[in-house]
Protein backbone atom coordinates (compact mmCIF):
# COMPACT_ATOMS: atom_id res chain seq x y z
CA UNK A 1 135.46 -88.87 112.57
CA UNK A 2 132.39 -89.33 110.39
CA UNK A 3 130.52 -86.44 112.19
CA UNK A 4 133.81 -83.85 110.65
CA UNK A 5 132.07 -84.90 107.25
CA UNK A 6 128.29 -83.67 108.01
CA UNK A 7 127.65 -79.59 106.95
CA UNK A 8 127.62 -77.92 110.15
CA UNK A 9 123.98 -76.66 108.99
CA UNK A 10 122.38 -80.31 108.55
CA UNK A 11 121.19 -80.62 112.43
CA UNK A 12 119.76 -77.00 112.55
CA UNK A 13 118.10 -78.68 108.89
CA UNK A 14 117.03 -82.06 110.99
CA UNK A 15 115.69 -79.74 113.60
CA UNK A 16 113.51 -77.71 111.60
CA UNK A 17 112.46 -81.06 109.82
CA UNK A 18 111.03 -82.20 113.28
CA UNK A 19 109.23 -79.06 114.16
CA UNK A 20 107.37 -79.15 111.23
CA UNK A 21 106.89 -82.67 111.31
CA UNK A 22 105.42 -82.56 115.07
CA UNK A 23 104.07 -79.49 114.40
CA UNK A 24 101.79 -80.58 111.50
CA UNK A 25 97.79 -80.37 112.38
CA UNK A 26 96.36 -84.14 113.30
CA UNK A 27 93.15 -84.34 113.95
CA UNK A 28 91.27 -87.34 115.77
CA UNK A 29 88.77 -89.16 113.77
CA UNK A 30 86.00 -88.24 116.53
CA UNK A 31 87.07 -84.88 115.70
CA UNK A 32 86.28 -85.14 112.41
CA UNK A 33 83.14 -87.52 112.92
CA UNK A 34 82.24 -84.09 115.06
CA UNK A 35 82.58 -82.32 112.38
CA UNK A 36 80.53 -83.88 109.76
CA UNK A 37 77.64 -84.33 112.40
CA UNK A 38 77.43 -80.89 113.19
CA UNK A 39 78.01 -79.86 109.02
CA UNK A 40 75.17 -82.56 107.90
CA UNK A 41 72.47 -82.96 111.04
CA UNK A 42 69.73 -80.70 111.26
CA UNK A 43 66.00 -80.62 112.70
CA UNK A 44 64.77 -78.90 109.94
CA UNK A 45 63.57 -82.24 107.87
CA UNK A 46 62.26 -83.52 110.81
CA UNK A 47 58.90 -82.93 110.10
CA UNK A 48 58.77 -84.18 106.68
CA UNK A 49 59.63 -87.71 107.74
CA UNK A 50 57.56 -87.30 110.64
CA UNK A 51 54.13 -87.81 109.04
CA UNK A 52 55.59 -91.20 108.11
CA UNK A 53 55.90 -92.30 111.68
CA UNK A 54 58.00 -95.26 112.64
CA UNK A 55 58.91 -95.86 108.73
CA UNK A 56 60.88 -92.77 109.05
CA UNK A 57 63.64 -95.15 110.46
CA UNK A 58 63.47 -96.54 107.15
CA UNK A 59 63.28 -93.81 104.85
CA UNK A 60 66.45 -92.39 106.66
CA UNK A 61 68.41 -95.80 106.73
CA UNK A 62 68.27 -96.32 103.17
CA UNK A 63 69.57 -92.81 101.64
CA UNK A 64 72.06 -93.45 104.36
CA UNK A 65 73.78 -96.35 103.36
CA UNK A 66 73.33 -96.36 99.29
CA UNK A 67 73.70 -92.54 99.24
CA UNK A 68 75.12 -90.98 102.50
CA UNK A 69 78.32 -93.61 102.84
CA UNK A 70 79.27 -94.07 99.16
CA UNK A 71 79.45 -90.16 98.92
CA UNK A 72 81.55 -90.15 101.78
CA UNK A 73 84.07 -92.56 101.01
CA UNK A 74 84.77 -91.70 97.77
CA UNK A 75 84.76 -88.13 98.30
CA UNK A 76 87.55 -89.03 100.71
CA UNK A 77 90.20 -90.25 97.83
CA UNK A 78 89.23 -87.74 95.62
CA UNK A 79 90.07 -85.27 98.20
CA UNK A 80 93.30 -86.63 99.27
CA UNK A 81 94.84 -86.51 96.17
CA UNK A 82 93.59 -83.56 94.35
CA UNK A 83 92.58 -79.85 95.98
CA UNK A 84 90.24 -77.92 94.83
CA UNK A 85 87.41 -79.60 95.51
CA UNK A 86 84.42 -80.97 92.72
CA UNK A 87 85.68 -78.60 90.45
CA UNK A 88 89.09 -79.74 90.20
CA UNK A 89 87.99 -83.52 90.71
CA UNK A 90 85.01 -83.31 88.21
CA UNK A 91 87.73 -81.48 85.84
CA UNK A 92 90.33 -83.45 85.48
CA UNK A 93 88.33 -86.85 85.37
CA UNK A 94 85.91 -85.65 82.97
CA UNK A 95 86.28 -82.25 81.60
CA UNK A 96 86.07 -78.56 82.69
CA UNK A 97 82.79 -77.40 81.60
CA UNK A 98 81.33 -80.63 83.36
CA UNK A 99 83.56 -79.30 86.63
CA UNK A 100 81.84 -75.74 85.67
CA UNK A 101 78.55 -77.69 85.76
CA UNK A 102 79.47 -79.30 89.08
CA UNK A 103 80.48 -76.04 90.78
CA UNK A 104 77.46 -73.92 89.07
CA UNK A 105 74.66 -76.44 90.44
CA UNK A 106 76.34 -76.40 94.35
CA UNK A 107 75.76 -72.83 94.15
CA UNK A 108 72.22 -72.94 92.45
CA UNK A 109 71.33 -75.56 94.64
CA UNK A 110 71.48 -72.49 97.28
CA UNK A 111 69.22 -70.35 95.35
CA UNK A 112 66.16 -72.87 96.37
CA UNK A 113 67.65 -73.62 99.55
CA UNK A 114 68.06 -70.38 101.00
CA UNK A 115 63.59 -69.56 100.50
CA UNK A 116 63.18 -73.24 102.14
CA UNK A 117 65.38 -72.58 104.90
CA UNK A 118 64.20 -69.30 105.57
CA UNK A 119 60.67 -70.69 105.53
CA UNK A 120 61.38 -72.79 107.84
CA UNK A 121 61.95 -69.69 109.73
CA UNK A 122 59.05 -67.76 109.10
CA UNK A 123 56.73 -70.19 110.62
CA UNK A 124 59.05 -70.57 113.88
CA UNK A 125 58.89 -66.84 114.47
CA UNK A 126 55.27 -67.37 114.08
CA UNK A 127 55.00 -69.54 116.89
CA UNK A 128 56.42 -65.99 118.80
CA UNK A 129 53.82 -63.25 117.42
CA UNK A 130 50.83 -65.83 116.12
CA UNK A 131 50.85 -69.49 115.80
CA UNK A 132 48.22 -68.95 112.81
CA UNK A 133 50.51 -66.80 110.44
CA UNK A 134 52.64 -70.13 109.95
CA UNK A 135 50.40 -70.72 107.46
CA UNK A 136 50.18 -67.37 106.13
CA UNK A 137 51.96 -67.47 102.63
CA UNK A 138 51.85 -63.35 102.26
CA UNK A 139 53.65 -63.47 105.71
CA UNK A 140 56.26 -66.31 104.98
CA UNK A 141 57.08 -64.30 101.86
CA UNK A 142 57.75 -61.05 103.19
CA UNK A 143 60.09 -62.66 105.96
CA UNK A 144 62.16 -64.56 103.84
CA UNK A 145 62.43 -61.28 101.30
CA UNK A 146 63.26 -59.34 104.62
CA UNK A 147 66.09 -61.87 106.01
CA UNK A 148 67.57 -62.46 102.94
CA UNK A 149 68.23 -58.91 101.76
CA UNK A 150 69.43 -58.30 105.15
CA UNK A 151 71.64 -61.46 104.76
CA UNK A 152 73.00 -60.22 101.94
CA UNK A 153 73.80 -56.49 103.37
CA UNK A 154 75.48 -58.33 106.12
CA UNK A 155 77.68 -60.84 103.66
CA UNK A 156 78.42 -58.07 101.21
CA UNK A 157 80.53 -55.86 104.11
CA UNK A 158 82.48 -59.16 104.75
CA UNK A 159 81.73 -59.25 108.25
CA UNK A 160 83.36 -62.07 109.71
CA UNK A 161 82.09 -61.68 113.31
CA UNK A 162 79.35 -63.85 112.53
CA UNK A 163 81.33 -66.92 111.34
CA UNK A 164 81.46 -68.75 114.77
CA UNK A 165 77.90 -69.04 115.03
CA UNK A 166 77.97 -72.02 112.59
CA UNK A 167 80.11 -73.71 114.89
CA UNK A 168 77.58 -73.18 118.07
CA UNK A 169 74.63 -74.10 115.42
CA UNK A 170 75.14 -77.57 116.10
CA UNK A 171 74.64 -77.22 120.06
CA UNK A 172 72.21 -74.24 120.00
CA UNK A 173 69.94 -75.04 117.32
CA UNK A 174 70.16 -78.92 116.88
CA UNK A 175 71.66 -80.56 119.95
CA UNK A 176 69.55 -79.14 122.70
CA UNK A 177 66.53 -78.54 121.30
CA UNK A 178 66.79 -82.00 119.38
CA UNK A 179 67.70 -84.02 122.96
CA UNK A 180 64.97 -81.77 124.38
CA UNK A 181 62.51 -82.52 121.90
CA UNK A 182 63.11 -86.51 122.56
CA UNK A 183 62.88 -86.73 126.32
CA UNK A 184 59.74 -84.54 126.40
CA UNK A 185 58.33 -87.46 123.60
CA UNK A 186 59.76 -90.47 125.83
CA UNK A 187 58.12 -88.89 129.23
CA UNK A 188 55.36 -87.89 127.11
CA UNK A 189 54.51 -91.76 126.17
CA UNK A 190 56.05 -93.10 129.55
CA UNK A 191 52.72 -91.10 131.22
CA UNK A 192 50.77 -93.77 129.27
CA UNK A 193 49.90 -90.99 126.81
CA UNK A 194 49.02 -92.73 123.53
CA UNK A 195 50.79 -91.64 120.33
CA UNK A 196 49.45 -89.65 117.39
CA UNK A 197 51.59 -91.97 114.94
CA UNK A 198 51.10 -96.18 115.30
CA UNK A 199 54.24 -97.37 116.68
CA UNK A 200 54.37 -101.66 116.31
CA UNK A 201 56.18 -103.53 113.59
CA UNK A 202 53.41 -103.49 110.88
CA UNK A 203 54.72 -99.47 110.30
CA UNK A 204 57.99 -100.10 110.15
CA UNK A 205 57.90 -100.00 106.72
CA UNK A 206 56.17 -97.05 104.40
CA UNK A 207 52.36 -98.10 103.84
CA UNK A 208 52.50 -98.97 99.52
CA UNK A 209 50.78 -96.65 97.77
CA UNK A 210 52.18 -96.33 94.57
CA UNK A 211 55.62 -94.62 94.52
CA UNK A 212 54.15 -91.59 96.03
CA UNK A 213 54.80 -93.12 99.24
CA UNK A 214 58.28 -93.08 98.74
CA UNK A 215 59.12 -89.66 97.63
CA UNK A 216 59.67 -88.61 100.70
CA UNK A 217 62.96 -90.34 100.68
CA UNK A 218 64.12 -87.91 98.36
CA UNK A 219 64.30 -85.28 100.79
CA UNK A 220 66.54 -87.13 102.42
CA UNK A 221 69.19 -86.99 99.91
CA UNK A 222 69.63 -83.55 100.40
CA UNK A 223 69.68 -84.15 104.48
CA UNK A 224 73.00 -86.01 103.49
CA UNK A 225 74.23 -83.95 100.87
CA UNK A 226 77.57 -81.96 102.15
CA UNK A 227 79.24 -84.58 103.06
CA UNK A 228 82.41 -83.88 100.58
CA UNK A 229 83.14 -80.68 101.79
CA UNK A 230 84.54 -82.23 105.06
CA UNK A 231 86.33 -85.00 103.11
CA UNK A 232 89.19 -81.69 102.27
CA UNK A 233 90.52 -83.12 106.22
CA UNK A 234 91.45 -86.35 105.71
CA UNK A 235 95.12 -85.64 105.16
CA UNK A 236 94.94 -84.58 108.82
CA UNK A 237 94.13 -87.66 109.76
CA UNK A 238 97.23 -89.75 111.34
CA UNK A 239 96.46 -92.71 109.71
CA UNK A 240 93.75 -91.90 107.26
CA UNK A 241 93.03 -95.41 105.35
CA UNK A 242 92.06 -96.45 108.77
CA UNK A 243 90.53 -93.63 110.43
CA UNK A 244 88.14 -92.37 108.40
CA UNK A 245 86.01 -95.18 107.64
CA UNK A 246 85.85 -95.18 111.61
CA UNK A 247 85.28 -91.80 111.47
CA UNK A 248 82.16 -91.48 108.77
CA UNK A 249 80.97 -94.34 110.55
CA UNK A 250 80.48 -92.37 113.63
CA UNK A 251 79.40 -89.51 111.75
CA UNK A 252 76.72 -91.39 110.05
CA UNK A 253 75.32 -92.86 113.51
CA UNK A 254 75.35 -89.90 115.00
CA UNK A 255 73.99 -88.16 112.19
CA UNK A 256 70.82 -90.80 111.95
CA UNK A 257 70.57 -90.42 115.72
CA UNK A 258 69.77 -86.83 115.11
CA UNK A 259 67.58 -87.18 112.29
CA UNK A 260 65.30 -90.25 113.42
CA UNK A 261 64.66 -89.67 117.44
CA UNK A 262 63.53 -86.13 116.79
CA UNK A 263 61.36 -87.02 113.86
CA UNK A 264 60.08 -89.79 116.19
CA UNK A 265 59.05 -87.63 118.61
CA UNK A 266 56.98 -85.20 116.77
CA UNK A 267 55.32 -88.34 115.36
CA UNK A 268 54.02 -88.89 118.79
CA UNK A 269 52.39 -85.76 119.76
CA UNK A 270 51.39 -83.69 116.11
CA UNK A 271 48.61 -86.32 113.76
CA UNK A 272 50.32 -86.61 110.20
CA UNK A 273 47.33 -85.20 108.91
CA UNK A 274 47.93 -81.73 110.88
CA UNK A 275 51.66 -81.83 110.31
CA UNK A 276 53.09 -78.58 108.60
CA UNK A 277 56.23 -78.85 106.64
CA UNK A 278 57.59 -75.90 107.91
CA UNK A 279 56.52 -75.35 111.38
CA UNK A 280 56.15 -79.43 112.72
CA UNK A 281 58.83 -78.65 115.21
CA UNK A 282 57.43 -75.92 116.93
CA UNK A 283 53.81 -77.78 117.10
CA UNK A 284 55.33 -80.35 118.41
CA UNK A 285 57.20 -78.04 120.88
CA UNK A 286 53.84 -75.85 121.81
CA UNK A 287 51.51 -79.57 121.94
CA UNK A 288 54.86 -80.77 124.33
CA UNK A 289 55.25 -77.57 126.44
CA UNK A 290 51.11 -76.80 126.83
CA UNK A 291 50.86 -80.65 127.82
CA UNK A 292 53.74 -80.21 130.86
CA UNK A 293 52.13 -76.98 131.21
CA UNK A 294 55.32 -74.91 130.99
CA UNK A 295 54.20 -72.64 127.37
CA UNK A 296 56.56 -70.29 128.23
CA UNK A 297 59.11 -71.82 127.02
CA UNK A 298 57.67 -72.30 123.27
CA UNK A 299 59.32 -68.75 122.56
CA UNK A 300 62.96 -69.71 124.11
CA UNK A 301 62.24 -72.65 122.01
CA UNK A 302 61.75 -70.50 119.31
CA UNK A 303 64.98 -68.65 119.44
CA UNK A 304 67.56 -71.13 119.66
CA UNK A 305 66.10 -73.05 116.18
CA UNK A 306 66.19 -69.46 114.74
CA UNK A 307 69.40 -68.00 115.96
CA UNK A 308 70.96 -71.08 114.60
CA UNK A 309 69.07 -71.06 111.49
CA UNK A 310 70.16 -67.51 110.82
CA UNK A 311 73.83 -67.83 111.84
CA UNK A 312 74.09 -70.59 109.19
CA UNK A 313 72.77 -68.99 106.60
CA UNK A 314 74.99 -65.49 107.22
CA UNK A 315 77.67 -67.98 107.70
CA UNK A 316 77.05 -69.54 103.92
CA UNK A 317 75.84 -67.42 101.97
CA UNK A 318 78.88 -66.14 101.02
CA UNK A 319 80.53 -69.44 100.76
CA UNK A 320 79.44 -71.20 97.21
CA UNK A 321 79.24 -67.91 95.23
CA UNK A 322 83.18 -66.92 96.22
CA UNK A 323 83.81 -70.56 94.83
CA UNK A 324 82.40 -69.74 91.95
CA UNK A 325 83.67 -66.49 91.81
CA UNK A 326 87.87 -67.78 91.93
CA UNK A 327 86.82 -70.28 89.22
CA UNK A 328 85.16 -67.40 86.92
CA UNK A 329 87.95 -65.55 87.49
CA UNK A 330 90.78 -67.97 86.23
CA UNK A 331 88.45 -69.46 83.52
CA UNK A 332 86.49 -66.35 82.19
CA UNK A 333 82.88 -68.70 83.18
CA UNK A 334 80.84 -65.44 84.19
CA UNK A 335 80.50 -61.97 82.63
CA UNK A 336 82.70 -59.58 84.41
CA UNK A 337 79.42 -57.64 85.82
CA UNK A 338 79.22 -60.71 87.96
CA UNK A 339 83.01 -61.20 88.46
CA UNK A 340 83.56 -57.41 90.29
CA UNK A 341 84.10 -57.01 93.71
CA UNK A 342 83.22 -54.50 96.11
CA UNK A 343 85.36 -52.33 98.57
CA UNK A 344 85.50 -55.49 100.81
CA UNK A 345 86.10 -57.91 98.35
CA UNK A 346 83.04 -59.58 98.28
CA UNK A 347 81.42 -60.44 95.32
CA UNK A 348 78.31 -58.49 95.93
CA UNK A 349 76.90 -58.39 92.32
CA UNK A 350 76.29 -62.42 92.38
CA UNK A 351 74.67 -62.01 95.92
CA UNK A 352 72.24 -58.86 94.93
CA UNK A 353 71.92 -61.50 91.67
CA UNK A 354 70.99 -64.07 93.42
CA UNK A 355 68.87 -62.27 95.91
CA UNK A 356 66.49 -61.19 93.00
CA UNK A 357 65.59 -64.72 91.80
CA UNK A 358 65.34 -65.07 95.84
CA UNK A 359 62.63 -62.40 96.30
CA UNK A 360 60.98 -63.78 92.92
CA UNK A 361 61.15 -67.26 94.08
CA UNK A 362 59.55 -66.08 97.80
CA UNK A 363 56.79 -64.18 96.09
CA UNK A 364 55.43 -67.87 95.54
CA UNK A 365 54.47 -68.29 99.26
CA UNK A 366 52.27 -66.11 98.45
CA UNK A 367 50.44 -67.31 95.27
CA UNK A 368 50.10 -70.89 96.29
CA UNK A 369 47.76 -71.53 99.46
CA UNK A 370 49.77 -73.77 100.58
CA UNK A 371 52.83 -73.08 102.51
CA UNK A 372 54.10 -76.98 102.80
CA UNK A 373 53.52 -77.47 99.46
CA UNK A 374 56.00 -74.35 98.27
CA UNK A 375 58.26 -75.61 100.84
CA UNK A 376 57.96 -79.36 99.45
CA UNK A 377 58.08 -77.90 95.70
CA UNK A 378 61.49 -75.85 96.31
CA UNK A 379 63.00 -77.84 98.60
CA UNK A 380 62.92 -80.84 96.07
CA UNK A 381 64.13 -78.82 93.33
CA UNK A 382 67.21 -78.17 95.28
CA UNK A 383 67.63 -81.68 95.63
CA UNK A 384 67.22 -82.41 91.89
CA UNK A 385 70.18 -79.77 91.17
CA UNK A 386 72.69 -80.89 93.81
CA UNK A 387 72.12 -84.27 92.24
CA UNK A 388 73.83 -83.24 89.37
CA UNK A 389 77.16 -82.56 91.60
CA UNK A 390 76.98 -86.14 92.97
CA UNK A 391 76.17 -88.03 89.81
CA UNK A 392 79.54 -86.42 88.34
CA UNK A 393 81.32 -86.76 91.14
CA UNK A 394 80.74 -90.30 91.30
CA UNK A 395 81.35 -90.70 87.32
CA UNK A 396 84.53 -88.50 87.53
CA UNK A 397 86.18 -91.02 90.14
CA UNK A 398 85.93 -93.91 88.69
CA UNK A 399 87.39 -92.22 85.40
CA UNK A 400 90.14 -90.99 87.36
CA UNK A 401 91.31 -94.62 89.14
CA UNK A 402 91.30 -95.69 85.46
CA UNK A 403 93.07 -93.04 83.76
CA UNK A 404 95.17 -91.57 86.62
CA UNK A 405 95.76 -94.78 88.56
CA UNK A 406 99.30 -94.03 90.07
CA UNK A 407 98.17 -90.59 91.12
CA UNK A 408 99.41 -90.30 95.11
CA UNK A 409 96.33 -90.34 97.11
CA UNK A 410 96.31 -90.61 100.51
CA UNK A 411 93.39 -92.38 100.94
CA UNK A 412 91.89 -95.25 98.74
CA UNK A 413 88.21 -96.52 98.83
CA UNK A 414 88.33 -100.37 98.82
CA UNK A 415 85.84 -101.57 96.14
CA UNK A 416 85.90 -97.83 94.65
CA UNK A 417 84.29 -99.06 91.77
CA UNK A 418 81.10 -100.87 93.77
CA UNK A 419 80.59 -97.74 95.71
CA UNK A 420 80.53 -95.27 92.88
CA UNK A 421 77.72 -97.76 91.08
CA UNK A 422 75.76 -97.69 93.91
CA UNK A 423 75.71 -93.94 94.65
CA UNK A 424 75.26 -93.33 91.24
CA UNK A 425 72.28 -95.80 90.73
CA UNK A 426 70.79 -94.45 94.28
CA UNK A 427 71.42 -90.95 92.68
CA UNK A 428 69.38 -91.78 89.58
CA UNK A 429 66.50 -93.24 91.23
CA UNK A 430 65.65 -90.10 93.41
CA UNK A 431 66.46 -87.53 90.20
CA UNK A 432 63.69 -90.33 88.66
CA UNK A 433 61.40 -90.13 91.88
CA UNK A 434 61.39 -86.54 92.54
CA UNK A 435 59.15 -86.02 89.76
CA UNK A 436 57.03 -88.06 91.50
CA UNK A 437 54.77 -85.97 93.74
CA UNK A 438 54.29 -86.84 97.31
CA UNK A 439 50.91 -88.49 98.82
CA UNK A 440 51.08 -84.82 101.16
CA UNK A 441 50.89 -83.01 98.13
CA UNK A 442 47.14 -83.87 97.91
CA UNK A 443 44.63 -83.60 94.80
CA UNK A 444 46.94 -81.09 92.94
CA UNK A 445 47.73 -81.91 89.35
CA UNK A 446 50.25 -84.36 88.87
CA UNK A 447 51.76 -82.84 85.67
CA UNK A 448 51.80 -79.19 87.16
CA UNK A 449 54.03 -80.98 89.75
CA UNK A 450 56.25 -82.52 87.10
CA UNK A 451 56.30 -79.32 84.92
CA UNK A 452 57.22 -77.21 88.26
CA UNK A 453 60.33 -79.56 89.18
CA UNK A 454 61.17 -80.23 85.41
CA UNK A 455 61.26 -76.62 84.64
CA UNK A 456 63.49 -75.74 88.13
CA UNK A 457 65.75 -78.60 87.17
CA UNK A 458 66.32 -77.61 83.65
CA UNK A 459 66.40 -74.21 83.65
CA UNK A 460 68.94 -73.53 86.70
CA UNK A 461 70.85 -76.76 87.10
CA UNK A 462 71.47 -77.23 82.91
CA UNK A 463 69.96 -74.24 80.85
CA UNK A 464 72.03 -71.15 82.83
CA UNK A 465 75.22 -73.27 82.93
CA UNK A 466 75.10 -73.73 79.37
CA UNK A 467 74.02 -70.29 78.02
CA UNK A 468 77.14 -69.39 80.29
CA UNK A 469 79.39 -71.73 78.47
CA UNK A 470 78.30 -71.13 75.11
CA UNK A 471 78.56 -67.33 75.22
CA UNK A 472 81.67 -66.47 77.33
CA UNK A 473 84.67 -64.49 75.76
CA UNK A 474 88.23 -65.22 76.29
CA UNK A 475 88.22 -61.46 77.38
CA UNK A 476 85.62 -62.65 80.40
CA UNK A 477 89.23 -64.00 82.59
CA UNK A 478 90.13 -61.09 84.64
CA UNK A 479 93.76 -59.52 84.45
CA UNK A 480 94.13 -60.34 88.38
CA UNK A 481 93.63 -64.36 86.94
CA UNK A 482 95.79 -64.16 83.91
CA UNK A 483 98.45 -62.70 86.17
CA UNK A 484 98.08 -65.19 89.52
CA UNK A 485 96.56 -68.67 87.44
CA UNK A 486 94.26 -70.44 88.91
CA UNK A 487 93.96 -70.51 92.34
């Protein structure tokens, strides 16, 4: 009989090869669309496309399809066939100090990010003690010095209670206060009230004022940016040349959704002209709530947009310094002061680092006047730097469909080459118009703008890198990397 010829072990073998099979993690491409909503959408850029109005459907539209999809897509098949994420990808189409640079500007990108996200914080907890200190640069300082040291206290025991809180961020601080936000606007303007921002077709568009009217849209880049860390799933995916166009598509909706109706409906109730940066959600919350005459609810308000501020930053701040951390490690990139560990094994020395450029950065609020103009200053630097990761990204895989062509992938962007061109052309023009400064920034001096974002471009996202590079040691790779590779 032909079964006397099979190994007795080979269906205990077949077996095992189903379990796994069946067994193997699939994930729905709503899942995932899920996913990249909740990693990508936030209110926190509301207001800044708010004093724009109805053109903000524009200015978000645009970044969206030349920046937001392109990254998306061809993050995808650089994911699916090699791990490791930009620095791997950035490394082996280009070279490794470029994939250094890529991985050194998503973490310095954070060192801007984390004083303009905690700004944004400062003036919500205002809206709890005294609407007025919103303004308050001394205030806004001390409060972002305060949380961020505490931040850091909290990362540096590796607590890892906290990390669910980035997963409720999306409903606690986003979802309900954004759908809240929206239906108090539509009732708002359904009671005839008229709105503070023109809403017929002659505003659809951004009114031409030079390109200073358009800088805004640059902001918006950095709304998008992320979108490649959840491009790491798409092997999940059960049929993944099909699913995940579906599934970005979904994301991207959703994600606009998000972005536009809230932004919308602080344009109705808050006068562009009285619009803070920082704190334009919670005026439009108080103007909403003191309208409907139910103010009590401005602090409850207050706490969810905070709670889920905080609980992504605790979550993250961790997250790009361990990356750079392993890659240190294996390649010798950072002296070994920065490379030690603590009893937790968290890299504490880059955080307490990183925290003193933080506290230096947030002694600004308190220099300049002007709180929105800080907050517009450092939050386009960060844009500018994370720039950097994109434009290589996008030059790295078109190198690598030339050079490694046969490479298994298990997903391939259809016109790979069109998409890369126009994310990298769309990437170009904001680095160009971010030295541009804003028609909000008022009659400051256009070349102390340009020297401000020049210097913060140079200095963190190319100067550091490089001094890094140029003076390492081969005795800089730790024993624990020499002994385990690279991870």
């Amino acid at each position: 009989m032909a079964s006397m010829d099979v190994p007795a072990d080979t269906p205990r073998q077949a077996e095992r090869a189903e379990v796994r099979a069946t067994a193997r993690p699939a994930l729905s491409w709503v899942t995932l669309a899920l996913m990249t909503t909740a990693s990508v959408a936030s209110l926190r850029a509301a207001p800044t496309m708010a004093v724009y109005g109805l053109a903000c459907v524009f200015l978000y539209l645009v970044p969206a399809i030349v920046f937001l999809l392109p990254t998306a897509l061809v993050s995808a098949e650089l994911a699916s066939g090699w791990s490791g994420g930009v620095y791997r990808w950035v490394s082996e189409g280009l070279s490794k100090p470029l994939g250094f640079l890529a991985v050194w500007c998503q973490f310095a990108m954070t060192i801007f990010y984390y004083p303009s996200l905690l700004a944004f914080v400062a003036s919500t907890i205002a809206y709890v003690i005294d609407p007025s200190l919103a303004s308050n640069g001394l205030y806004t300082a001390i409060v972002i010095m305060v949380l961020y040291w505490t931040g850091v206290w909290v990362s540096s025991r590796g607590t890892k209670a906290l990390a669910g809180l980035s997963s409720w961020g999306l409903i606690i601080g986003t979802l309900i206060p954004g759908t809240l936000l929206v239906v108090l606007g539509m009732v708002f303007l359904g009671q005839g009230n008229a709105s503070a921002a023109p809403m017929t077709s002659d505003h659809l568009l951004p009114a031409w004022t030079g390109l200073a009217s358009l800088v805004l849209i640059v902001n918006n880049f950095l709304s998008y940016s992320g979108m490649e860390m959840n491009a790491v799933h798409v092997s999940s995916l059960k049929n993944p040349a099909k699913e995940y166009p579906k599934s970005m598509f979904l994301a991207m909706g959703l994600v606009l959704l998000i972005f536009i109706l809230p932004a919308l409906a602080i344009s109705w109730v808050v006068p562009a002209n009285q619009l803070s940066l920082t704190a334009g959600v919670m005026q439009a919350f108080d103007a909403f709530f003191s309208h409907f005459h139910i103010g009590w609810m401005t602090p409850i308000a207050a706490v969810m947009l905070i709670s889920a501020a905080l609980g992504g930053m605790l979550t993250w701040l961790a997250g790009p310094s361990k990356g750079l951390l392993e890659i240190s490690r294996s390649e010798g990139y950072l002296p070994p002061f920065l490379q030690k560990l603590n009893k937790f094994g968290i890299q504490q020395n880059i955080l307490v680092t990183q925290g003193v450029v933080t506290t230096v950065i947030a002694l600004l609020y308190a220099l300049i006047p002007n709180v929105s103009n800080v907050y517009w200053i450092f939050s386009t630097i960060t844009t500018q730097v994370y720039l950097i990761v994109y434009l290589l990204m996008f030059v790295a895989a078109m190198r690598l469909r030339k050079t490694q062509p046969d490479h298994p992938r298990g997903y391939r962007v259809p016109a790979l080459g069109l998409l890369c061109t126009v994310g990298l052309l769309a990437s170009l023009a904001a680095l160009a118009i971010g030295f541009v400064p804003p028609s909000q920034f008022g009659s400051g001096s256009v070349w102390s703008y340009v020297l401000l974002i020049g210097s913060g471009l140079i200095i963190l996202g190319l100067l550091i890198p490089w001094a890094f590079l140029k003076f390492r040691k081969p005795g800089w790779r730790t024993e624990a990397a020499e002994e385990g590779g690279t991870s």
